[in-house]
Protein backbone atom coordinates (compact mmCIF):
# COMPACT_ATOMS: atom_id res chain seq x y z
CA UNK A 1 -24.47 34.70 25.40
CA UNK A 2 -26.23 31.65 23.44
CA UNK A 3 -24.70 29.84 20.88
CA UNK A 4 -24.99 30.41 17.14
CA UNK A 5 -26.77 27.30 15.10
CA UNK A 6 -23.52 25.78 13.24
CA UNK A 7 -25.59 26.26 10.34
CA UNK A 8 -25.29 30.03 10.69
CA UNK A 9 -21.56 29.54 11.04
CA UNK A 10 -21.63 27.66 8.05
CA UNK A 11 -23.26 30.40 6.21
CA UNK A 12 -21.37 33.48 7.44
CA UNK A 13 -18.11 31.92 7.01
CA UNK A 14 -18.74 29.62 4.30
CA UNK A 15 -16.96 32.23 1.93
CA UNK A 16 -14.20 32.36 3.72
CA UNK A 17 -13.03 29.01 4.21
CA UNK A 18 -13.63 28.10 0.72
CA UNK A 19 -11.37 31.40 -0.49
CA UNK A 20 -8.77 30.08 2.19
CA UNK A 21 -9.35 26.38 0.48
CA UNK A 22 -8.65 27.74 -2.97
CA UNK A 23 -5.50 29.70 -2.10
CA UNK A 24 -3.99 26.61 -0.46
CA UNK A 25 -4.95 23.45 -2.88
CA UNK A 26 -6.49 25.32 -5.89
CA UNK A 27 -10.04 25.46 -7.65
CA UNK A 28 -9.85 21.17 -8.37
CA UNK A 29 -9.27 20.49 -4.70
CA UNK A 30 -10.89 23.01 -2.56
CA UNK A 31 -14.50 21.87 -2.10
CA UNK A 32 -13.00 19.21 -0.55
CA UNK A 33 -10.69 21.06 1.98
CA UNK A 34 -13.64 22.96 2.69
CA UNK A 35 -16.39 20.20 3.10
CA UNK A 36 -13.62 18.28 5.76
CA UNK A 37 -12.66 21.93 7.59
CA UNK A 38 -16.99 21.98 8.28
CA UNK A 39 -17.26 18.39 9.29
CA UNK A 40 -14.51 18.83 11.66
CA UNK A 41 -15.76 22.00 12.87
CA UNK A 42 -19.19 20.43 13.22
CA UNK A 43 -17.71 17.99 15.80
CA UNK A 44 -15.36 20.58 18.05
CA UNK A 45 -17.96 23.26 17.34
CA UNK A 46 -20.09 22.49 20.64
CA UNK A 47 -16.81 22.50 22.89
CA UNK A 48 -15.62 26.49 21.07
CA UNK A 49 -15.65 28.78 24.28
CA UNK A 50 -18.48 31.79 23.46
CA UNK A 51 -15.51 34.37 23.17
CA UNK A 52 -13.70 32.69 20.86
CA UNK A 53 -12.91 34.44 17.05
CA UNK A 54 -15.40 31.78 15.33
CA UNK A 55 -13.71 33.23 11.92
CA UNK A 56 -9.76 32.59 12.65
CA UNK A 57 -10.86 29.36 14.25
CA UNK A 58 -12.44 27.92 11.10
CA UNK A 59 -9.61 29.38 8.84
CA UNK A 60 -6.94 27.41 11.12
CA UNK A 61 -8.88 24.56 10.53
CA UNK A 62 -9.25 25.10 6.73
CA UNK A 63 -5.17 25.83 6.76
CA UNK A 64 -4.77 22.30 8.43
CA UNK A 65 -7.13 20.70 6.15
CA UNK A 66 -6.00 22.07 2.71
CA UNK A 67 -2.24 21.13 4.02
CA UNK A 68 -4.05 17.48 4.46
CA UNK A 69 -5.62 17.73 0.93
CA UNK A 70 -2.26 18.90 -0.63
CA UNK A 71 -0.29 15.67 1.07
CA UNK A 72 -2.88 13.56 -0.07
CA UNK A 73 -2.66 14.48 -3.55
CA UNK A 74 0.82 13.74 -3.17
CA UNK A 75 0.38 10.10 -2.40
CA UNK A 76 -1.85 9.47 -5.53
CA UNK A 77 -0.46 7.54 -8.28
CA UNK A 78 0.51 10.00 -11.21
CA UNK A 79 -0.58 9.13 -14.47
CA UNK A 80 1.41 8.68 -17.34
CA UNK A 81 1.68 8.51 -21.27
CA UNK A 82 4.01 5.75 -21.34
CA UNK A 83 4.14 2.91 -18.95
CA UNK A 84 7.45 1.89 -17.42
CA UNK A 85 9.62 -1.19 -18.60
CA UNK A 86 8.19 -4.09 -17.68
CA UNK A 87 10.13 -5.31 -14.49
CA UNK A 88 12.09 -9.23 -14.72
CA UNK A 89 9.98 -11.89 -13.16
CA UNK A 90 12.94 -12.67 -10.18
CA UNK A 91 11.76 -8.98 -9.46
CA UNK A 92 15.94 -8.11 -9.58
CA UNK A 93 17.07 -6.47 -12.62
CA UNK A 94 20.86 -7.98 -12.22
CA UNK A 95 19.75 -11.36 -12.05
CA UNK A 96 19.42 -14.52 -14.58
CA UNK A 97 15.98 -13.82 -16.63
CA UNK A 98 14.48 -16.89 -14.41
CA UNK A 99 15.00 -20.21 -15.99
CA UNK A 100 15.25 -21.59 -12.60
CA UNK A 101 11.79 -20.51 -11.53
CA UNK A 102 10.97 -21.99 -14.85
CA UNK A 103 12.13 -24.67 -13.97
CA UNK A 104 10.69 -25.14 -10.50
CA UNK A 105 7.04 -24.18 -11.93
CA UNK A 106 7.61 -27.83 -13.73
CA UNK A 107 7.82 -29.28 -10.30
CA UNK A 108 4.54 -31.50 -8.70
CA UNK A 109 3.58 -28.64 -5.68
CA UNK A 110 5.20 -31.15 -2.72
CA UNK A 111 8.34 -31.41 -4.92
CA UNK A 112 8.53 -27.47 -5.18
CA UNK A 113 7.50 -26.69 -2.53
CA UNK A 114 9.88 -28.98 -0.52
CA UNK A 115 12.96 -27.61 -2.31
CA UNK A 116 11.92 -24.13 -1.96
CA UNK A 117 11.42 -24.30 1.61
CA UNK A 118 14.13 -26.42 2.22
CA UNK A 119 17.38 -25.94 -0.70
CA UNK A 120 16.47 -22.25 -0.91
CA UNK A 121 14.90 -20.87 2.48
CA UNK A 122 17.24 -23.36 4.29
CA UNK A 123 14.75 -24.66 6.70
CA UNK A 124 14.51 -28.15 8.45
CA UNK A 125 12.75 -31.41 6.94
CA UNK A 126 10.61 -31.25 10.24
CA UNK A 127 9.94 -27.80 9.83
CA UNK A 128 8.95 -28.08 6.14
CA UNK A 129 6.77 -31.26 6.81
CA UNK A 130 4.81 -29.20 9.32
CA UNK A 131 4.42 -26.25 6.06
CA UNK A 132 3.26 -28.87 3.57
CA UNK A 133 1.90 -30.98 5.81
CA UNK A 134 2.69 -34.87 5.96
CA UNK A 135 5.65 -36.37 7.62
CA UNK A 136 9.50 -35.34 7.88
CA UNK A 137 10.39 -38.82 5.78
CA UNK A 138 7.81 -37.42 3.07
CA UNK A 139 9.41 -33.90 3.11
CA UNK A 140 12.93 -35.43 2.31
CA UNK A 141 11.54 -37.73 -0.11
CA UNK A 142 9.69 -34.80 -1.68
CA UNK A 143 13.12 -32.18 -2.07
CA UNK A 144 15.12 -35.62 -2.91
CA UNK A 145 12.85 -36.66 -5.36
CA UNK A 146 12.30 -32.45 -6.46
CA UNK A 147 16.14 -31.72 -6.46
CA UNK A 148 16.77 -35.35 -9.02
CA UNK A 149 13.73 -33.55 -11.61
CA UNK A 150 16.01 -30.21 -11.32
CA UNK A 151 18.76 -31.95 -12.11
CA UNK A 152 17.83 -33.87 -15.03
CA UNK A 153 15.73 -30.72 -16.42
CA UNK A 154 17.24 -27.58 -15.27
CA UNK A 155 20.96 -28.71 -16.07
CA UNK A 156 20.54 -30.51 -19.28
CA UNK A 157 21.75 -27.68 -21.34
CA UNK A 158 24.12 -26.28 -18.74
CA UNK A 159 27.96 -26.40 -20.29
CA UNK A 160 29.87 -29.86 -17.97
């Protein structure tokens, strides 16, 4: 027994799949089940033994691929008439409303970036000379130098 053209497949069964596609995802999504169930198909098709039931293969495949479809919708964003709140800049709603990072955003990049890595990330001078680049002298003079602008900034208005 020879082979059918997959075209031929495509138009006997074509019906089908895309009733099976419908039932499982609905009218929006089922062209698409149905296009993926034929391209897969299309690449096992040559390997189908000749006794094989052609019609309940495809419709397990459509099954599979509709399930796909339907998890895939899942994952896509939902739109909505209202956005949400807008979320605090520290990115924790508990927190201070950030006059700290405020403050730090003042800093010359060395300056922040030396107190960051070093006051707040707790990491070495050496380590965060290697980060910024320079020397571990420059990295301490940097968060030193950083840490004083804080001070006299950041803690102006604080209550003694």
């Amino acid at each position: 027994m020879s082979v059918r053209p997959f075209e031929q497949v495509v138009d006997t069964y074509g019906p089908v799949v895309l009733r099976v596609c419908r039932a499982v995802v609905g009218p929006v999504d089922a062209e698409d089940a149905w296009s993926e169930t034929f391209l897969s198909a299309l690449k096992a098709y040559p390997a189908l033994p000749a006794d094989a039931n052609v019609e309940a293969w495809l419709v397990t495949i459509a099954h599979r691929k509709a399930v796909d479809v339907t998890r895939a919708r899942a994952r896509r964003a939902v739109p909505v008439e209202e956005p949400p709140e807008a979320a605090v800049r520290s990115g924790r709603p508990e927190d201070w409303d950030g006059d700290l990072w405020n403050a730090l955003a003042k800093l010359p990049d060395k300056q922040r970036a030396a107190v960051v890595y070093h006051h707040l990330v707790g990491l070495p001078y050496q380590e965060v000379a290697e980060i910024v680049g320079g020397s571990t002298d420059a990295a301490r003079r940097a968060a030193a130098d950083g840490m004083k602008a804080l001070r006299a900034t950041y803690l102006e208005g604080a209550p003694a």
